[in-house]
Each structure stands twice: as structure tokens, then as C-alpha cells.
N, C-alpha and C. Protein backbone atom coordinates (compact mmCIF):
# COMPACT_ATOMS: atom_id res chain seq x y z
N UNK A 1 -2.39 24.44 20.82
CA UNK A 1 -3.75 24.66 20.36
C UNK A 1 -4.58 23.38 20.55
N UNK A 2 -6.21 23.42 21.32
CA UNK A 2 -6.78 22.49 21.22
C UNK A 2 -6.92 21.80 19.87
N UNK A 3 -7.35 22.37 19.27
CA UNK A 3 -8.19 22.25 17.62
C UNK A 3 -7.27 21.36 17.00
N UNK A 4 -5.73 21.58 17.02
CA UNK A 4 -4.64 21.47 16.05
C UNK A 4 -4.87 20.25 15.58
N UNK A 5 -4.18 19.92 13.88
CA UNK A 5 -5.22 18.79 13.27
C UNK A 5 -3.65 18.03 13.78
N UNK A 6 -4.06 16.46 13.89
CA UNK A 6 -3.09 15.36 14.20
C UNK A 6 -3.53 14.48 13.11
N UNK A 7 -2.31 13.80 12.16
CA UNK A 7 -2.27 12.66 11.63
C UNK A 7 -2.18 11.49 12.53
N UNK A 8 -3.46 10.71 11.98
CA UNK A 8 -3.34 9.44 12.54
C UNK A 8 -1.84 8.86 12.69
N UNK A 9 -1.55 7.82 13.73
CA UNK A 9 -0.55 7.31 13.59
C UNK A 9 -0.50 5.54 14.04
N UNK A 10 0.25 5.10 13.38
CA UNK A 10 -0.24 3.57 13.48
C UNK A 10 2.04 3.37 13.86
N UNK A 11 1.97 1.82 14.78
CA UNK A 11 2.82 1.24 15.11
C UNK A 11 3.42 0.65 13.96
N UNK A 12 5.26 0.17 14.17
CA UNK A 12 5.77 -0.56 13.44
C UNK A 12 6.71 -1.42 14.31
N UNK A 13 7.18 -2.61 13.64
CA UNK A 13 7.90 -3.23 14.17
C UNK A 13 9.16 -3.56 13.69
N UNK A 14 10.04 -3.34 14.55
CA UNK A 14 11.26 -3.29 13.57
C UNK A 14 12.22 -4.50 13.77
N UNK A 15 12.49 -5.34 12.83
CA UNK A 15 13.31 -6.62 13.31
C UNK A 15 14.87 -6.57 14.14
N UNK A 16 14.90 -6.94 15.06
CA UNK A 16 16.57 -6.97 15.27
C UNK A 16 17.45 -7.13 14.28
N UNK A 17 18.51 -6.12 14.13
CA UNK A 17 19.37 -6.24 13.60
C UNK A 17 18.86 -5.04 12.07
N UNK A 18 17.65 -4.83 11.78
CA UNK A 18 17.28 -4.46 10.71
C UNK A 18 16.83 -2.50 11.07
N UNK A 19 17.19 -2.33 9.69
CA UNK A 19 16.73 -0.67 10.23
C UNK A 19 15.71 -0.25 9.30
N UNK A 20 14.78 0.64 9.46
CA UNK A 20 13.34 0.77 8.52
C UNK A 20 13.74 2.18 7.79
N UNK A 21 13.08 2.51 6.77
CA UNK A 21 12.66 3.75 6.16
C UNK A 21 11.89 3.81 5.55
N UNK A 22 11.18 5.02 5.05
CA UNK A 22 9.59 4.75 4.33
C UNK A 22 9.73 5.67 3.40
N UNK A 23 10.31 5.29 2.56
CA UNK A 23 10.13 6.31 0.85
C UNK A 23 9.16 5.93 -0.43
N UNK A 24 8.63 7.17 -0.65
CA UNK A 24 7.75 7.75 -2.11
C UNK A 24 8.45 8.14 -3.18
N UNK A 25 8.32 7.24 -4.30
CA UNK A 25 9.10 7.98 -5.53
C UNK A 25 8.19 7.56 -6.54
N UNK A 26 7.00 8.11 -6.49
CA UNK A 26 5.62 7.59 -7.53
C UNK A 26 5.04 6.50 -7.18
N UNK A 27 4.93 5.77 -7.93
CA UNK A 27 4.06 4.44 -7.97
C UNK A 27 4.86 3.39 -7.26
N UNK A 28 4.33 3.05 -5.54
CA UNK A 28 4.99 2.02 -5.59
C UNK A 28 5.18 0.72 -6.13
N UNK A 29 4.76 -0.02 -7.04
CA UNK A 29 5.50 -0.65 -8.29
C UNK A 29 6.84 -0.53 -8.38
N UNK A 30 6.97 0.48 -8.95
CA UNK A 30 8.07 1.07 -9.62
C UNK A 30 9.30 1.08 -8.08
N UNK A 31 8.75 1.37 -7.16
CA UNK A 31 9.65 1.97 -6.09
C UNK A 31 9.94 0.16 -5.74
N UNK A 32 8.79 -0.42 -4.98
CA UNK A 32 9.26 -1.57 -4.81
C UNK A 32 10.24 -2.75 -5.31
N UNK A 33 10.15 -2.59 -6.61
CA UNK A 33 10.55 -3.33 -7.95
C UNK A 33 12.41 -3.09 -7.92
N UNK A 34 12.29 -1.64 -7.46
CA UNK A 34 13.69 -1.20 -7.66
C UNK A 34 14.53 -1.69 -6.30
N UNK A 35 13.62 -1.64 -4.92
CA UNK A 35 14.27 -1.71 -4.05
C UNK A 35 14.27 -3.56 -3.73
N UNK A 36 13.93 -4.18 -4.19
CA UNK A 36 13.61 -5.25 -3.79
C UNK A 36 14.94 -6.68 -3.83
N UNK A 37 15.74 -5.30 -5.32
CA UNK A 37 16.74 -6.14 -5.86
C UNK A 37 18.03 -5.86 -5.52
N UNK A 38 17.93 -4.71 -3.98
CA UNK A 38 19.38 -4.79 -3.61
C UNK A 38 19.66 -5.43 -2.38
N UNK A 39 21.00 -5.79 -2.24
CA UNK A 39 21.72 -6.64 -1.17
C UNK A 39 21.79 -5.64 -0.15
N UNK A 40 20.87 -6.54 1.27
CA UNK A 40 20.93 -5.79 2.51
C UNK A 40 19.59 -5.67 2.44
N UNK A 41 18.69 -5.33 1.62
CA UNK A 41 16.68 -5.32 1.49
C UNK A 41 16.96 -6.80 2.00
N UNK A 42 15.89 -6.99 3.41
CA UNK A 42 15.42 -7.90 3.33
C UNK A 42 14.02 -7.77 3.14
N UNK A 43 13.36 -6.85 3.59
CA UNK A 43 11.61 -6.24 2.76
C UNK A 43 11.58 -5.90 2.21
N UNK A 44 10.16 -5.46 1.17
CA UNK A 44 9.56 -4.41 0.44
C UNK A 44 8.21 -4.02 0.91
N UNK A 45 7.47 -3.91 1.49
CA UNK A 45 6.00 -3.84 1.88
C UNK A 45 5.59 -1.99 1.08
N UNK A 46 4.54 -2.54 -0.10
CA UNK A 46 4.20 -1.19 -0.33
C UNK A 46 3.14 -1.07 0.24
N UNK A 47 2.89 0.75 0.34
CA UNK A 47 1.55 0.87 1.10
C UNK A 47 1.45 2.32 0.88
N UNK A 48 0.78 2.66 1.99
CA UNK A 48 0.30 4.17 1.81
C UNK A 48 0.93 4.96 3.21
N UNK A 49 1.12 6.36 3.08
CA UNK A 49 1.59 6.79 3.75
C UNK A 49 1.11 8.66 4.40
N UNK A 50 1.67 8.93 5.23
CA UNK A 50 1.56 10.70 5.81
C UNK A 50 0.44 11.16 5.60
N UNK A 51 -0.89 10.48 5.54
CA UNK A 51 -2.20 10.78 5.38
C UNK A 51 -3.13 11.05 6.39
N UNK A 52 -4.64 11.67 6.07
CA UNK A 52 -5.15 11.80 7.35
C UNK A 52 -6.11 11.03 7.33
N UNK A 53 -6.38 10.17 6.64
CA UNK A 53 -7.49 8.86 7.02
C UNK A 53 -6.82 7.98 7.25
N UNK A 54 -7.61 7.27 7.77
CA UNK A 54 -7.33 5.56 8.50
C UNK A 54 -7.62 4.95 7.48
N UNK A 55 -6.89 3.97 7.47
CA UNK A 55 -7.11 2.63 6.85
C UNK A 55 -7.20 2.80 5.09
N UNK A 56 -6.87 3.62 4.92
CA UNK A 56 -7.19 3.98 2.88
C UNK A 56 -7.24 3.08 1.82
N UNK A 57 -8.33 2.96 1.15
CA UNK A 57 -8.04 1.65 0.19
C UNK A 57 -7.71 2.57 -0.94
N UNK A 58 -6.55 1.78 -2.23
CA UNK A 58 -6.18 2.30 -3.03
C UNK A 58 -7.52 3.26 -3.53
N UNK A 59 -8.47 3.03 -4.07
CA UNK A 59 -8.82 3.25 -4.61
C UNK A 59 -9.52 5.53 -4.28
N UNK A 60 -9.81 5.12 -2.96
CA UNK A 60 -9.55 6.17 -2.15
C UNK A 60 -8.17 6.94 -2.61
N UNK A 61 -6.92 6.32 -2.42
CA UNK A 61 -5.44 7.14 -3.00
C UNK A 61 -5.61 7.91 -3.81
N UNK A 62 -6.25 7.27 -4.74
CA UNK A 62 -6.29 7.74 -6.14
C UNK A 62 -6.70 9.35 -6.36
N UNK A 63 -7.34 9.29 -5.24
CA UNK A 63 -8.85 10.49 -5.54
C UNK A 63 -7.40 11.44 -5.53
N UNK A 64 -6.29 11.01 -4.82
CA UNK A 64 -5.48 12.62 -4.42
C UNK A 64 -5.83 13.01 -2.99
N UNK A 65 -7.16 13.00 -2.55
CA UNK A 65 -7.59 13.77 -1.69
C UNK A 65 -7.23 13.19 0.16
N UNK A 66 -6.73 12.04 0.32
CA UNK A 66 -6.49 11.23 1.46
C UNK A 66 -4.97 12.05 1.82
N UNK A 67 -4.21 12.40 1.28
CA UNK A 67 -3.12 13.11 2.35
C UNK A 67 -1.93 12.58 1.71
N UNK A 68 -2.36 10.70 1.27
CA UNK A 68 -1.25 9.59 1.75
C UNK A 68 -0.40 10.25 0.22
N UNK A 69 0.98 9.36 0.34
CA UNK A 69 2.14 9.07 -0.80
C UNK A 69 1.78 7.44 -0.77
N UNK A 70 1.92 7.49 -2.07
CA UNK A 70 2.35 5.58 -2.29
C UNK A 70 3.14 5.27 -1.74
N UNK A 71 3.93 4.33 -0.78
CA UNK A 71 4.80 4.59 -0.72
C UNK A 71 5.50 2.95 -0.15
N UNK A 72 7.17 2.75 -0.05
CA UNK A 72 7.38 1.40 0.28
C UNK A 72 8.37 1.66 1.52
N UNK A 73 8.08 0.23 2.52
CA UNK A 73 8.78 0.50 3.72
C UNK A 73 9.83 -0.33 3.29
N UNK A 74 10.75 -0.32 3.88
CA UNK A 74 12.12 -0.83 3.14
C UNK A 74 13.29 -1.10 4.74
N UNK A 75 13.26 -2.65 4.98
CA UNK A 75 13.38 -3.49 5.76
C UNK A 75 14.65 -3.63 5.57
N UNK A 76 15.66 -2.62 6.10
CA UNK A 76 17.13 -3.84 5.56
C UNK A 76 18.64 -3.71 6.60
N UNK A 77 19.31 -4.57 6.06
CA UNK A 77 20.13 -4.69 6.74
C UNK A 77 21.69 -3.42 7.12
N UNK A 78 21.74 -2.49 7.65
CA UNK A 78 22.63 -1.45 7.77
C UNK A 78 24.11 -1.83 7.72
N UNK A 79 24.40 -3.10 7.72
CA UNK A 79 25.90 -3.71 8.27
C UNK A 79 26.03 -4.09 6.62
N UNK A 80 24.98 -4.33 5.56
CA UNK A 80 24.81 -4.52 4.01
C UNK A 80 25.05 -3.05 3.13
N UNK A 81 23.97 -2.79 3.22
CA UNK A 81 23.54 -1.51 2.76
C UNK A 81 23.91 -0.40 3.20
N UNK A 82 24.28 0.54 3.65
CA UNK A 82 24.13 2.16 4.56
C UNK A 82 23.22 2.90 3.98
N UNK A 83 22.44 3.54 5.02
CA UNK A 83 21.32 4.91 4.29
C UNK A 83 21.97 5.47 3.49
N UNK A 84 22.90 5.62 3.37
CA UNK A 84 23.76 6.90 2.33
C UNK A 84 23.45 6.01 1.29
N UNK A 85 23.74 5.21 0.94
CA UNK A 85 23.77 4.27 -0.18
C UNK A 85 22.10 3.97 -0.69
N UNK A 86 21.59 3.55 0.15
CA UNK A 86 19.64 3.78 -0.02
C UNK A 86 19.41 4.71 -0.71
N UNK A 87 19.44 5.93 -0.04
CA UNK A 87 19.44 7.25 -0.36
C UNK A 87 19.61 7.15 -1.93
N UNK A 88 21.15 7.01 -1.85
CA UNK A 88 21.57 7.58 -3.54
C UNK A 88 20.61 6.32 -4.64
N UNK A 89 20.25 5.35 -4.50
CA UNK A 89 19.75 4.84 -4.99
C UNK A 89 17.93 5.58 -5.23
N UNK A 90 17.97 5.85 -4.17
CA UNK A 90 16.14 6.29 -4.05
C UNK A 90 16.32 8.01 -5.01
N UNK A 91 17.50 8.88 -4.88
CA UNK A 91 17.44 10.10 -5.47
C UNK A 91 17.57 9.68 -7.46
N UNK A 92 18.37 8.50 -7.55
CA UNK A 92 19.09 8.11 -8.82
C UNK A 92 18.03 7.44 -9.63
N UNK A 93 16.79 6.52 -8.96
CA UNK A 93 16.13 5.81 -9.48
C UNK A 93 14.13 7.01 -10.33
N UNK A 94 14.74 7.89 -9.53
CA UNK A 94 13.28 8.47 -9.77
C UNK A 94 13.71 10.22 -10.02
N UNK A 95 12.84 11.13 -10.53
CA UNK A 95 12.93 12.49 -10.13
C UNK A 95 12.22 13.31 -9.20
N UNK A 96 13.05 13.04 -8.12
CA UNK A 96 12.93 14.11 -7.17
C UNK A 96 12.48 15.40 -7.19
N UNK A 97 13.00 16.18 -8.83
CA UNK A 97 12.65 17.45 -8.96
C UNK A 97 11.11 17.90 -9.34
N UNK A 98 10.06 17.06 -9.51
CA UNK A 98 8.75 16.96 -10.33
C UNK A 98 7.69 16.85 -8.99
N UNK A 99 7.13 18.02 -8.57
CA UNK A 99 6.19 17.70 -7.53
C UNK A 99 5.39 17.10 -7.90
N UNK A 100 4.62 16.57 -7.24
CA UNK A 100 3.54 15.48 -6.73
C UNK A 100 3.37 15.10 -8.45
N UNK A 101 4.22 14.42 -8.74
CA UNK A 101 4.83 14.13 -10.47
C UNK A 101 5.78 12.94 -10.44
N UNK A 102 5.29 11.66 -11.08
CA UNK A 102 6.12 10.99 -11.81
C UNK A 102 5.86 10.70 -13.49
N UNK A 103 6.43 10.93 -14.16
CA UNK A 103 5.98 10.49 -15.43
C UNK A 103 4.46 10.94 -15.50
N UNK A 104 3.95 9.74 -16.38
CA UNK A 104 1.89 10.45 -16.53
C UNK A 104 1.51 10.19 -15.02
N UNK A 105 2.31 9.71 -14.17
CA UNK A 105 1.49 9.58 -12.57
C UNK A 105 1.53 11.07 -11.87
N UNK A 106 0.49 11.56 -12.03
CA UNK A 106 0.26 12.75 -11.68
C UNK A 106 -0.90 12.79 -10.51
N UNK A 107 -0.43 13.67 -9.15
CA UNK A 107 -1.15 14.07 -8.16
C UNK A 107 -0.53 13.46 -6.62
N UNK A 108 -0.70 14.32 -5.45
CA UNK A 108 0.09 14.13 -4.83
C UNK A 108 0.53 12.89 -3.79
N UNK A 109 -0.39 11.73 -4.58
CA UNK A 109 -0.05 11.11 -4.08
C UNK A 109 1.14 10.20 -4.71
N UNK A 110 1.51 10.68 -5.52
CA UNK A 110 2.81 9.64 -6.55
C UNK A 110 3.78 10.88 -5.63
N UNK A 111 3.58 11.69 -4.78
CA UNK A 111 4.67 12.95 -4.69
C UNK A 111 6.26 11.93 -4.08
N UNK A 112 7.42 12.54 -4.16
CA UNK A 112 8.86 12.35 -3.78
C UNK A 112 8.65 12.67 -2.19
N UNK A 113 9.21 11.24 -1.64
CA UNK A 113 8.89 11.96 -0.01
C UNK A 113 9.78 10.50 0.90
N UNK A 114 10.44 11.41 1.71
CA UNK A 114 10.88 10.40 2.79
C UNK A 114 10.75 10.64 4.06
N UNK A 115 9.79 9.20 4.70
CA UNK A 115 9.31 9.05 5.60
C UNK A 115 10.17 9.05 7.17
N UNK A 116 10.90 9.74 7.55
CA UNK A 116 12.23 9.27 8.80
C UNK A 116 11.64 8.44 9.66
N UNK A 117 12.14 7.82 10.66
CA UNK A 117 12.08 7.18 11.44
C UNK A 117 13.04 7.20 12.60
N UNK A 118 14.11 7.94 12.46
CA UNK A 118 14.88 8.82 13.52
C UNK A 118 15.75 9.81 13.03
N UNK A 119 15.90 10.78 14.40
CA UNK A 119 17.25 12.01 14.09
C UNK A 119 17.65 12.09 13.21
N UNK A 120 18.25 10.91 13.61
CA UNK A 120 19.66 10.59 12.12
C UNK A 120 19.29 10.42 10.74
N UNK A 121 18.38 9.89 10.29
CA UNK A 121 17.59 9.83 9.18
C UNK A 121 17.60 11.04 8.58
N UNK A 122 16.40 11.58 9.65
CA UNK A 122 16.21 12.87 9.20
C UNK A 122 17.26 14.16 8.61
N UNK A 123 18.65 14.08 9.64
CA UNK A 123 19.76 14.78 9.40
C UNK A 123 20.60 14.27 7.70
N UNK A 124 20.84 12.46 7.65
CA UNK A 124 21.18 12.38 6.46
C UNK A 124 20.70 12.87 5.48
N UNK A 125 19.53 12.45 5.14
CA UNK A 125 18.35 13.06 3.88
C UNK A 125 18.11 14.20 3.82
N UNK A 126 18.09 15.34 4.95
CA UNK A 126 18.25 16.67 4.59
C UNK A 126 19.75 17.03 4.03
N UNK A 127 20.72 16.09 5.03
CA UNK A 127 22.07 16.88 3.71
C UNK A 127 22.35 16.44 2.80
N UNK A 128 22.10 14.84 2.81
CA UNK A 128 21.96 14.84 1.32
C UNK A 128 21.44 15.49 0.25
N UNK A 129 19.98 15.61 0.44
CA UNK A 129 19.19 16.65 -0.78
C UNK A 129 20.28 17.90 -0.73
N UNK A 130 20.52 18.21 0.30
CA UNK A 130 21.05 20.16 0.15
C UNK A 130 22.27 19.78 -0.92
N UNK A 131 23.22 18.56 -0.63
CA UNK A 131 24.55 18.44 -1.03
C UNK A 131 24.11 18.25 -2.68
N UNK A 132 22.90 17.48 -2.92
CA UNK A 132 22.27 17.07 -4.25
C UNK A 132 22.42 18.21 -4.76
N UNK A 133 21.31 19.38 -4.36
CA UNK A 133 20.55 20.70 -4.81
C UNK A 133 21.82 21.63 -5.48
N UNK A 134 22.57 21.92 -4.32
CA UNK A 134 23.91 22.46 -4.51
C UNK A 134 25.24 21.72 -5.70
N UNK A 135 25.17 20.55 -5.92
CA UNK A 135 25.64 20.00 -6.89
C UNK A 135 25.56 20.15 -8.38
N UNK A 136 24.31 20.52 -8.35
CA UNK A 136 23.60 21.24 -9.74
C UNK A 136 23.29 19.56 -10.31
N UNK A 137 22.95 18.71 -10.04
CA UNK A 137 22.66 17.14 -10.45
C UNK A 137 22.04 17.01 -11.26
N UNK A 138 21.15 17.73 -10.74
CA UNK A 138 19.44 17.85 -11.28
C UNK A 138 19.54 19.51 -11.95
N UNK A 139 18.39 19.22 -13.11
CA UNK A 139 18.50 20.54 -13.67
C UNK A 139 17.74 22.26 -12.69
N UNK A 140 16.71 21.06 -12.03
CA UNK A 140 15.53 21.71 -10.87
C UNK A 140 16.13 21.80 -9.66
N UNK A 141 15.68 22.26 -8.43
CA UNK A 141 15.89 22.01 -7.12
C UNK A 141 14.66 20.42 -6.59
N UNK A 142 15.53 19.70 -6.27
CA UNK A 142 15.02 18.29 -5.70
C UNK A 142 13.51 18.88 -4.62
N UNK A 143 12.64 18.90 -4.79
CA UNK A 143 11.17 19.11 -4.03
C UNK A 143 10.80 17.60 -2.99
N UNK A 144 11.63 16.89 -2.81
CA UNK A 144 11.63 15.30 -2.06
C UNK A 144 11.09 16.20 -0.47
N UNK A 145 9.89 15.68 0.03
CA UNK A 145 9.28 15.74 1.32
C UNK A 145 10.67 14.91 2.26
N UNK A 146 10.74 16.13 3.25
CA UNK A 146 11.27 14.82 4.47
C UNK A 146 10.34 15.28 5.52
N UNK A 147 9.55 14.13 5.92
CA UNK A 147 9.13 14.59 7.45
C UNK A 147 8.64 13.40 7.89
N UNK A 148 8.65 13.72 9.10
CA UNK A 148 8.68 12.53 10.24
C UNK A 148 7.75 11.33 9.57
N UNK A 149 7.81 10.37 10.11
CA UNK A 149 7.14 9.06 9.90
C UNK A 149 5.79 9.24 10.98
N UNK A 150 4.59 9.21 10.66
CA UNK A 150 3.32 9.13 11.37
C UNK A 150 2.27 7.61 11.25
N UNK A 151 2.59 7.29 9.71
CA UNK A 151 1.30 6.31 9.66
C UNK A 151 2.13 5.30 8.49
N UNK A 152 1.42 4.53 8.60
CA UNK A 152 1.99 3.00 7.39
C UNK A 152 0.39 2.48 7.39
N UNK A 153 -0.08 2.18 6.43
CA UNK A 153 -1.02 1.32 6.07
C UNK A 153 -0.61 0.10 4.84
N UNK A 154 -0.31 -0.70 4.84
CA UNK A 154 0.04 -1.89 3.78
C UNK A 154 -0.94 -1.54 3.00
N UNK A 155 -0.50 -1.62 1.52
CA UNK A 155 -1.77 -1.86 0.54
C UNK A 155 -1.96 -3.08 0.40
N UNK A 156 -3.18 -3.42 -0.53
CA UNK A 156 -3.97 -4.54 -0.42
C UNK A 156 -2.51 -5.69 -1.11
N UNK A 157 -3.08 -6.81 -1.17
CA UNK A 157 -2.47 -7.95 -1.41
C UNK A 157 -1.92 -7.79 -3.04
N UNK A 158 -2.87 -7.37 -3.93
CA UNK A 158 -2.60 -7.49 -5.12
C UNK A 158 -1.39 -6.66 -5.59
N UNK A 159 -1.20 -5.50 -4.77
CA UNK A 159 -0.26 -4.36 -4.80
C UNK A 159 1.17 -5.51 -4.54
N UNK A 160 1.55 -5.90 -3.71
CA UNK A 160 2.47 -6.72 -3.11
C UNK A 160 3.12 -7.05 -4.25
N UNK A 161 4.90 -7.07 -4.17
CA UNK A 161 5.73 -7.63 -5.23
C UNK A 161 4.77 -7.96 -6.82
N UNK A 162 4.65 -6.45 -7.20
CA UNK A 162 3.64 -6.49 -8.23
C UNK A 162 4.42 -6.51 -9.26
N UNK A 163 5.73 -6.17 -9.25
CA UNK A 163 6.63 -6.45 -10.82
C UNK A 163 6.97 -7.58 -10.81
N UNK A 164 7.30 -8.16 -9.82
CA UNK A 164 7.66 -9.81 -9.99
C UNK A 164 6.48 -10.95 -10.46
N UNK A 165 5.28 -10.67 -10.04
CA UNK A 165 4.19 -10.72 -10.53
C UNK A 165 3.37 -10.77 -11.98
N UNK A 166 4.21 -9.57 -12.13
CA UNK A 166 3.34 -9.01 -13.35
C UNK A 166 3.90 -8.15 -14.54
N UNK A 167 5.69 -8.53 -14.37
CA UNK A 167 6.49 -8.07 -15.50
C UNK A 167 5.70 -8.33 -16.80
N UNK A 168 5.11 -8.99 -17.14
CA UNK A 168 4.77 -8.60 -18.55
C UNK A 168 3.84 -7.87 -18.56
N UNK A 169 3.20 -7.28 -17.63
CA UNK A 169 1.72 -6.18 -18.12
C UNK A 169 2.20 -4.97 -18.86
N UNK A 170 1.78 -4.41 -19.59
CA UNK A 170 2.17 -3.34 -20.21
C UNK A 170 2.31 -1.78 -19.55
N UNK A 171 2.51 -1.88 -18.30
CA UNK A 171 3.37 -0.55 -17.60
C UNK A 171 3.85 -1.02 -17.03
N UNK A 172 3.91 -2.48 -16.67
CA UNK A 172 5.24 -3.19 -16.13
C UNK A 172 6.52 -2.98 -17.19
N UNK A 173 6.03 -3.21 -18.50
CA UNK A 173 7.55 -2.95 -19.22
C UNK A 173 7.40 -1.61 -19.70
N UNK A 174 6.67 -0.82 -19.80
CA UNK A 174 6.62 0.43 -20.36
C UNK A 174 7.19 1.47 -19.15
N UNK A 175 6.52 1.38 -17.62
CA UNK A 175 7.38 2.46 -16.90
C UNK A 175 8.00 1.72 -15.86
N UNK A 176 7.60 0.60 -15.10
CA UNK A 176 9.03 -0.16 -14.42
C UNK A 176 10.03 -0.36 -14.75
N UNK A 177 9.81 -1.31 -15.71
CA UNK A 177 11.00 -2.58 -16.23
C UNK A 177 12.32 -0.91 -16.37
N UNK A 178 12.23 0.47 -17.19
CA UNK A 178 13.52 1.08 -17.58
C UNK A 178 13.73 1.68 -16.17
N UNK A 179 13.33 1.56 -14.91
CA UNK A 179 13.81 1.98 -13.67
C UNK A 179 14.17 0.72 -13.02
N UNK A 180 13.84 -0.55 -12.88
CA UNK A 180 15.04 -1.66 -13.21
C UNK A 180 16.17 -1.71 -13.43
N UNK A 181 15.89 -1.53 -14.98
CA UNK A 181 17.24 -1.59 -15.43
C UNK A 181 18.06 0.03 -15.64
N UNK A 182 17.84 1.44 -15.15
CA UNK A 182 18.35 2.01 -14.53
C UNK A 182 19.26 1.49 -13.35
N UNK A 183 19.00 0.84 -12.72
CA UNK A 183 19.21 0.37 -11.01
C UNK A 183 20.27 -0.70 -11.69
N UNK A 184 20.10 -1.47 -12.60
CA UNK A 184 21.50 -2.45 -13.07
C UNK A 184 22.24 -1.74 -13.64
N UNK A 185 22.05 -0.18 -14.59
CA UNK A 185 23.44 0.01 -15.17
C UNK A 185 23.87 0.68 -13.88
N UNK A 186 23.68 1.20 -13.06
CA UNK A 186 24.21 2.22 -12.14
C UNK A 186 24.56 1.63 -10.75
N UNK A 187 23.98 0.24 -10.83
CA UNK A 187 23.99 0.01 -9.02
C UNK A 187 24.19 -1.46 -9.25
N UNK A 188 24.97 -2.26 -10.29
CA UNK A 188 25.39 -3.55 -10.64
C UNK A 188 25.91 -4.11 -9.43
N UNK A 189 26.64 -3.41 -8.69
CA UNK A 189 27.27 -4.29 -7.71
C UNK A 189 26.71 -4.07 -6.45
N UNK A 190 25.59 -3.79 -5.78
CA UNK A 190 24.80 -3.55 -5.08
C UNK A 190 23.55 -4.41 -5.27
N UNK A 191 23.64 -5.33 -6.35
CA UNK A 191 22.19 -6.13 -6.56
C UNK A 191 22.57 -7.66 -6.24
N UNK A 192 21.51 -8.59 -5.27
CA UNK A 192 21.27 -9.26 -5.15
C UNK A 192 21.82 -10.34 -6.54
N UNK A 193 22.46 -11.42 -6.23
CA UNK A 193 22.55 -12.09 -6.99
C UNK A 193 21.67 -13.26 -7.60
């Protein structure tokens, strides 16, 4: 079809040796904060994501109406970490089952969503969720987006390593800080020392 609508799409660069993925699990805060502290992350870059405007400033996000997920690209080392292991961390740290829903972060841009970046990606994270769904884990069926990777926009500067930043603000310890320390009782030996 002529007409057919296309999401913008913007380039990435991927370091030797390093493999990318781009996951939404609400507020990236919260997402970054969690991923930042395991062995094998050598990034966190939050930003915006699967949207149909260019260039989105948060404040735009907000409206809901831009397309994007919050979302963090996640830079790391595969010979450290394995996707399987990402994965279970990204399904364990947030609920998957709550559309375009985290906690009071409501609308679709806080939605559960992973961004692929190849085949294989794509193939893990679909069997994972199915193997999740089928597990009975969750009380719901997991609603986590998988679809292709199209766009990355970095959010602004202030967004950047905002729990390390800004652990004492009061939704720093009220809804980060207990998905933190989720990530230490469950994933102790997987964290950065």
C-alpha cells in the first residue's frame, strides 16, 4: 500500500563485543536504576521509544499521545550476562501483566514492551513470555509488547542515571528504591560489586 503509515526510524551503534536491547517496564527511572546494577551492563541510556514523532520531548510523552514507551537501551556484555538472564530480570523486576500500567504510572507510554534488535531476540522473548504465561507465574497473562526495534530517541540530560542522582527524592524511595532492592533479594549474585 502507498498510504501505509511508517514509524520513523533512527540508527544505532553497537560497540564491539557488546549486544543491545531496548526494554519498557514503566518509568525509565525505575527500569534504568535496576539495570544499571548488573554485571555485564556496560550502558543504561533512557529514552523514548516505537513512536511516530521525531525527536519527542518528555514532556510531549506524557500527553500518551506520541506512540513512544519510556524506555532504556541496555548496552552489555553477552559473554557476562545472557538475554535469558536480562530477560528474567526485566519479567521479575516489573509487571508485565498491567497494560500500559505501572503502579500510579498510568498510560501507554509506561506500557511493558521489548524492543528486538534481531531474530534471535525476537524468538527468545516470545518463548520466554509463552514459557512465563504457561507457568501460571503471574496471576494474569504477561501483555509485554515484542516488536521490532524502529526508533531510539535519548531523553533529555536530566532523565540520565536519575536514581543515582536523585535517590533521595521522594519517588526515588517511594517507587524505585523497592525495585532495587527487589533486584538484590533475587539477583544478589548478578550485581556489580
Amino acid at each position: 500500500m502507498e498510504n501505509e503509515f511508517k514509524l520513523p526510524s533512527t540508527e544505532v551503534t553497537i560497540p564491539e563485543g557488546l549486544n543491545l536491547i531496548t526494554l519498557g517496564a514503566g518509568c525509565f527511572w525505575c527500569v534504568e536504576a535496576v539495570f544499571q546494577r548488573l554485571k555485564g551492563v556496560e550502558q543504561v541510556v533512557s529514552g523514548y521509544s516505537g513512536g511516530f514523532v521525531e525527536n519527542p520531548t518528555y514532556n510531549a510523552i506524557c500527553t500518551g499521545t506520541t506512540g513512544h514507551a519510556e524506555v532504556i537501551q541496555v548496552y552489555y556484555d553477552p559473554t557476562v550476562l545472557s538475554l535469558s538472564e536480562l530477560l528474567e530480570v526485566f519479567w521479575t523486576t516489573h509487571d508485565p501483566t498491567t497494560l500500559n500500567r505501572q503502579g500510579a504510572d498510568v498510560g501507554p507510554q509506561y506500557r511493558s514492551a521489548i524492543f528486538y534488535h534481531t531474530p534471535e531476540q525476537e524468538k527468545l522473548a516470545s518463548t520466554l513470555k509463552e514459557q512465563l504465561n504457561e507457568s501460571g507465574v503471574f496471576d494474569s497473562q504477561i501483555v509485554t509488547e515484542i516488536t521490532g526495534f524502529t526508533n531510539f530517541y535519548p531523553a533529555e540530560n536530566y532523565h540520565q542515571d536519575y536514581y543515582n542522582q536523585n535517590g533521595s527524592q521522594p519517588y526515588c524511595q517511594f517507587v524505585v528504591k523497592p525495585k532495587v532492592d527487589k533486584l538484590k533479594k533475587h539477583f544478589s549474585e548478578k550485581l556489580k560489586n
